[in-house]
Protein backbone atom coordinates (compact mmCIF):
# COMPACT_ATOMS: atom_id res chain seq x y z
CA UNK A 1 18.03 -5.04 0.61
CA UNK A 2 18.69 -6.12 -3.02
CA UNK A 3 17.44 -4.88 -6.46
CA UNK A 4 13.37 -5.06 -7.53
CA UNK A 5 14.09 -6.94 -10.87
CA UNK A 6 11.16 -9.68 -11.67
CA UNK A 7 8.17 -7.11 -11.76
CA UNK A 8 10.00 -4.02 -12.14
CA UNK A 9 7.98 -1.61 -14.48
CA UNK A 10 5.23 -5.13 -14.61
CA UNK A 11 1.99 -3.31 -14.86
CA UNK A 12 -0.98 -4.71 -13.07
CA UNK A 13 -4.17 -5.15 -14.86
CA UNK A 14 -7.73 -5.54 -13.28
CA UNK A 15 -10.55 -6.50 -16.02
CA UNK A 16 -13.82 -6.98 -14.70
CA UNK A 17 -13.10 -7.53 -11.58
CA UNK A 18 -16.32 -7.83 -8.97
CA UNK A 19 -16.42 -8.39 -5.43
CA UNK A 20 -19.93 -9.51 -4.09
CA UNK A 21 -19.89 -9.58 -0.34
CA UNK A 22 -23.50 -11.06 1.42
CA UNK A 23 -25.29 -10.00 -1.71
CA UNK A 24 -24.18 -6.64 -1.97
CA UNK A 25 -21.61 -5.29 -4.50
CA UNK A 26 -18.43 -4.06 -3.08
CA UNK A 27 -16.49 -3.73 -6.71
CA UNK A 28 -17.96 -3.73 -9.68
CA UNK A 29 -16.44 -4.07 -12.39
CA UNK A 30 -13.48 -2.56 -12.41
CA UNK A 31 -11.32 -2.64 -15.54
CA UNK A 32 -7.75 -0.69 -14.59
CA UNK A 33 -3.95 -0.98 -15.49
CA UNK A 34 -1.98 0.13 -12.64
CA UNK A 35 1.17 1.50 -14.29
CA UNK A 36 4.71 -0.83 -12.45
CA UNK A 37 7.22 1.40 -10.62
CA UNK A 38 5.08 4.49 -10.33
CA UNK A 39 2.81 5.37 -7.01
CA UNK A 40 -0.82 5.16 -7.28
CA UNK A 41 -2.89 6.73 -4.93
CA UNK A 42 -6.23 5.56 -4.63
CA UNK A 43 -9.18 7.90 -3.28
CA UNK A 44 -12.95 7.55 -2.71
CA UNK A 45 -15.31 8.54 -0.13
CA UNK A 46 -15.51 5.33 3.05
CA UNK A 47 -17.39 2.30 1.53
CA UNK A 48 -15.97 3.02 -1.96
CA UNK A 49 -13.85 -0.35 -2.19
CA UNK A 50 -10.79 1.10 -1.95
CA UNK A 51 -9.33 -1.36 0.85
CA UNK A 52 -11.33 -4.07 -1.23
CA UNK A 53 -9.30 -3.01 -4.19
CA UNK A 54 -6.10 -3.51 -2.14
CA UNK A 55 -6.66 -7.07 -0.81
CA UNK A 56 -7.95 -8.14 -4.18
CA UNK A 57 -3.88 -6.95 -5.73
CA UNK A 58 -2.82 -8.40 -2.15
CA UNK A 59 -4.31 -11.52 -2.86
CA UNK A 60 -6.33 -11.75 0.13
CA UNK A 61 -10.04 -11.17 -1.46
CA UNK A 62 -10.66 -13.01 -4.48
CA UNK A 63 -12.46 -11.42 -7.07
CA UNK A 64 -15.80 -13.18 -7.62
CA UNK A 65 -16.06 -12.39 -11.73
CA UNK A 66 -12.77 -11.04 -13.38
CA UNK A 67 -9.02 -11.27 -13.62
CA UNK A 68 -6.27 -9.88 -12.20
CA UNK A 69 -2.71 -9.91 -14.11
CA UNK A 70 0.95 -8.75 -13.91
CA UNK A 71 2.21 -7.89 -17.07
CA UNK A 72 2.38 -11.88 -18.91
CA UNK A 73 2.35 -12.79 -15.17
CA UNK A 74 -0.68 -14.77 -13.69
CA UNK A 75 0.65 -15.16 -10.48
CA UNK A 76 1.41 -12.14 -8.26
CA UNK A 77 4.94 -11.05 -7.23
CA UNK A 78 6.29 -12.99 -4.51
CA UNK A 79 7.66 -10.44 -2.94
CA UNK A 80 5.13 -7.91 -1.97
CA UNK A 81 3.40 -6.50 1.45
CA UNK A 82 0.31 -4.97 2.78
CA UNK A 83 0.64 -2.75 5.62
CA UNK A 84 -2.74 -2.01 7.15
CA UNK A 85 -4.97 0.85 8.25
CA UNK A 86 -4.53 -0.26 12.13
CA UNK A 87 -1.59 -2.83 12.01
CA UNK A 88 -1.43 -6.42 13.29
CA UNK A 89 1.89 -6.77 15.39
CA UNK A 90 3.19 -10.06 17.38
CA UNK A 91 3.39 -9.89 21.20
CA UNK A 92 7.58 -9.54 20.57
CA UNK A 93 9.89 -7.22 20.47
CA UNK A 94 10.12 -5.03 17.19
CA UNK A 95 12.87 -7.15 16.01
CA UNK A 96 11.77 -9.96 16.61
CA UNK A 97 8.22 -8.95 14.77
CA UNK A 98 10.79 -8.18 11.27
CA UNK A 99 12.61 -11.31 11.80
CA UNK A 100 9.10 -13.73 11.66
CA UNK A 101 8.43 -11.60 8.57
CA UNK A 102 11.18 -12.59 7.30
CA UNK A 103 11.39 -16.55 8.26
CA UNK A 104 7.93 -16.74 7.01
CA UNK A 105 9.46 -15.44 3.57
CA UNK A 106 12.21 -18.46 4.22
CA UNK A 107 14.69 -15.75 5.12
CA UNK A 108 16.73 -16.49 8.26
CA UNK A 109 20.13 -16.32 9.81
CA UNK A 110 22.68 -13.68 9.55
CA UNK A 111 21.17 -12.33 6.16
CA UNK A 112 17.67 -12.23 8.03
CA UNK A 113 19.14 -10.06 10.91
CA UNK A 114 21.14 -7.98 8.75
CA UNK A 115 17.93 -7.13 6.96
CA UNK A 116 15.51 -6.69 9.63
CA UNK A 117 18.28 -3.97 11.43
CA UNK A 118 18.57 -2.36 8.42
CA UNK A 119 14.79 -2.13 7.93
CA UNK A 120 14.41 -0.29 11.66
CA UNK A 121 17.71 1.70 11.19
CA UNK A 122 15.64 3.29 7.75
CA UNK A 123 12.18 3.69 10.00
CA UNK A 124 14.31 5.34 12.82
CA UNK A 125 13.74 2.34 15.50
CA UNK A 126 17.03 0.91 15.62
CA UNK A 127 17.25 2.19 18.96
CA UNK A 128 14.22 0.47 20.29
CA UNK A 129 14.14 -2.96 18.35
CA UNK A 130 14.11 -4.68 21.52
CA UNK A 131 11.07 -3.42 23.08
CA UNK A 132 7.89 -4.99 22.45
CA UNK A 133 5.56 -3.99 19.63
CA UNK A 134 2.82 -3.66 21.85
CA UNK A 135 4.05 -1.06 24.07
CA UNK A 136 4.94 1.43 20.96
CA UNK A 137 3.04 4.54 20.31
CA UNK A 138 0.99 4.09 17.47
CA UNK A 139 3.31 6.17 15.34
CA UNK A 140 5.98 4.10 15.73
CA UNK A 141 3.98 0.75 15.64
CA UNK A 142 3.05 1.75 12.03
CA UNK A 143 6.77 2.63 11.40
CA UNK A 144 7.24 -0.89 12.80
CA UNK A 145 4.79 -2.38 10.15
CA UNK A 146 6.47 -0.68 7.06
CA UNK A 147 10.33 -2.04 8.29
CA UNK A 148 9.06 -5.32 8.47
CA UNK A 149 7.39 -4.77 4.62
CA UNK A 150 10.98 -2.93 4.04
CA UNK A 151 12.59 -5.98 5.15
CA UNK A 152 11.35 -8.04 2.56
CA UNK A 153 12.69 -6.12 -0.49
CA UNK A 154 8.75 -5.95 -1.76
CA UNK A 155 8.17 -5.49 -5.89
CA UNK A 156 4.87 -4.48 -4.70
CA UNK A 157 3.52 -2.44 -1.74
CA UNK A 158 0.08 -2.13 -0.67
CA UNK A 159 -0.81 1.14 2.11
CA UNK A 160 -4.25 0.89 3.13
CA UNK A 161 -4.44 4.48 4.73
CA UNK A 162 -1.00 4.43 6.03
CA UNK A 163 -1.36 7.79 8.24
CA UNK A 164 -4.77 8.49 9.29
CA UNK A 165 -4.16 8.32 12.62
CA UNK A 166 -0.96 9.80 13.21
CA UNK A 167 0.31 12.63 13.97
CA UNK A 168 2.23 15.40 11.32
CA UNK A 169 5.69 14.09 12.32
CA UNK A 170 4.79 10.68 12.02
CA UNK A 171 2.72 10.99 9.15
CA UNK A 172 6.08 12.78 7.66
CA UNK A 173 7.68 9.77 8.08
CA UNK A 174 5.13 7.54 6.25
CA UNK A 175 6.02 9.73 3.72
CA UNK A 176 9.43 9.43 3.36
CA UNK A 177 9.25 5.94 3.38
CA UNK A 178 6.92 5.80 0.53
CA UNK A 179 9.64 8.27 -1.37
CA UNK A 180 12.52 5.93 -0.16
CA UNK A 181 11.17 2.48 -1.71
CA UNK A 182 9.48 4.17 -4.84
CA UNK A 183 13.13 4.99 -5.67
CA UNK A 184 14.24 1.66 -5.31
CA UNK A 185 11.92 0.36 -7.95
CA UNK A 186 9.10 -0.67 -5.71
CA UNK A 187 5.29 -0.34 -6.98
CA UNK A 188 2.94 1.28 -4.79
CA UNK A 189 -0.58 1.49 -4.57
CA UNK A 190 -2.13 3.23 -1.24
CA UNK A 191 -5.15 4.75 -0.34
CA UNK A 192 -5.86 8.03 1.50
CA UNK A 193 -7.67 10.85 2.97
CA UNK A 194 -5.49 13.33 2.93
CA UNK A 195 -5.28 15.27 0.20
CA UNK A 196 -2.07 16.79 0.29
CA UNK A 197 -0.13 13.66 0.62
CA UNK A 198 -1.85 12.75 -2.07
CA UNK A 199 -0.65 15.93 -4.10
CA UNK A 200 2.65 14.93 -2.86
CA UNK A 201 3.46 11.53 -3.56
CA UNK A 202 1.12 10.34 -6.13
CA UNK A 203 1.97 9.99 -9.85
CA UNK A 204 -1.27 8.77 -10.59
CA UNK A 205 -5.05 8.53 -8.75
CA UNK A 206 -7.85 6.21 -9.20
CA UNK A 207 -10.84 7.85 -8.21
CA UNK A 208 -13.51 4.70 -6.79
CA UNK A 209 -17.27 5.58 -6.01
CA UNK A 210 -19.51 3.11 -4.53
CA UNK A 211 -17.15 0.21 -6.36
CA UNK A 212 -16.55 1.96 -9.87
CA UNK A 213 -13.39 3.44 -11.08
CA UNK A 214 -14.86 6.70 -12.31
CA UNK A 215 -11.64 8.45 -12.71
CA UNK A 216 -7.40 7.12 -13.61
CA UNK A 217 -5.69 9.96 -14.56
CA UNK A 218 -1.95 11.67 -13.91
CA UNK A 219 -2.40 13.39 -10.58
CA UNK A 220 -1.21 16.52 -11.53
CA UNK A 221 -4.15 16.26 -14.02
CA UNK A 222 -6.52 15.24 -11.22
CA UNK A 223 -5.60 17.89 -9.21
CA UNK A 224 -5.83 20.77 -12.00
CA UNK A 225 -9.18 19.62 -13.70
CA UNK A 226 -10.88 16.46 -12.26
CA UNK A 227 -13.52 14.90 -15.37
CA UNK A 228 -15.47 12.83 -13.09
CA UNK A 229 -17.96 14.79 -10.37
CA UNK A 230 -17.03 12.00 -8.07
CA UNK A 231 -13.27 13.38 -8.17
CA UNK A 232 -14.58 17.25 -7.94
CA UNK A 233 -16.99 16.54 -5.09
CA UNK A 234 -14.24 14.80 -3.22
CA UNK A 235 -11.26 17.60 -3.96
CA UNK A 236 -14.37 19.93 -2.68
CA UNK A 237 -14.73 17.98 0.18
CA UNK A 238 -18.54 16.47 -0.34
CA UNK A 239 -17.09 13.26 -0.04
CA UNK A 240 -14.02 13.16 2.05
């Protein structure tokens, strides 16, 4: 899939970044450094921000006051992906979904097919890459989403609740794809509900209530002795 080299370790820095949406405040704020190379998992109770947060680093929302950075970088990495709560598949088959992922990135040919097999071999859909996306379980249509982020050889990837509607063996999966391409180099940044995989694959957590970071701490910290009431009232589950 090839090495993470441009942004590896490249931290990403929020300061002051706002979102105003229809008069309402959807961040506010935020100053952050999201440490490169690690997994941050972001929490917060719904209407926090937190999928706000993730488009903003995406690049899809732009912040209305603030900056976002990369290290000395302006621009964002080129390679990164977003995979999405409930995600947004082609009426093809699942290899042809990876290989327009991968022609959008200008990525075709042999190397493109090579890649894109790879990707569903790693998801455990090699065996199925020619049926169409649409007529997957919804387990293996989000598998489907993170080969064709996989594909791409991402510096940066974005999990907007990655497994909240799946079931424990797919969710398992989500899992081990998040350990797989953290040990490649890859950032991540996702957001979730569940607090165990939180426990279990975060190295850090951003705690967000109503648009405020009120919490970035190690997440074995978090875990032991929260410092914000937003992060014990969530680990209680007030707010979850």
């Amino acid at each position: 899939m090839g090495d993470v080299e441009r942004f590896a370790g490249v931290p990403i820095a929020l300061a002051g970044v706002s979102v105003e949406r229809r008069g309402m405040c959807v961040l506010d704020g935020v100053d952050l450094v999201i440490p490169g190379g690690r997994r941050t998992v972001i929490l917060g109770a719904n209407g926090a921000g937190k999928t706000t947060l993730l488009k903003v680093l995406h690049g899809l929302v732009a912040p209305t006051h603030g900056k976002v950075s990369w290290g000395e970088f302006d621009a964002a990495p080129g390679r990164q992906a977003m995979v999405f709560q409930r995600p947004v598949l082609l009426r093809r088959s699942a290899l042809a979904n990876v290989l327009h992922a991968l022609a959008l990135a200008g990525i075709r040919g042999t190397e493109a097919r090579v890649r894109a097999h790879e990707a569903l071999q790693s998801v455990g859909l090699a065996a199925i890459g020619h049926r169409s996306a649409r007529v997957l379980s919804g387990g293996e249509q989000q598998r489907l989403a993170l080969a064709r982020a996989l594909a791409l050889a991402p510096e940066l990837v974005l999990l907007d609740e990655p497994t909240s509607s799946l079931d424990p063996a797919a969710a398992r999966s989500v899992e081990a794809f998040v350990s797989g391409i953290h040990a490649r180099g890859t950032t991540v940044v996702m957001t979730t509900h569940r607090l165990g995989e939180a426990r279990r694959l975060a190295d850090g957590i951003v705690m967000l209530a109503e648009g405020r970071v009120t919490e970035h701490t190690p997440a074995a910290r978090f875990f032991e002795t929260p410092v914000s009431e937003e992060g014990r009232l969530f680990l209680e589950g007030e707010r979850s």
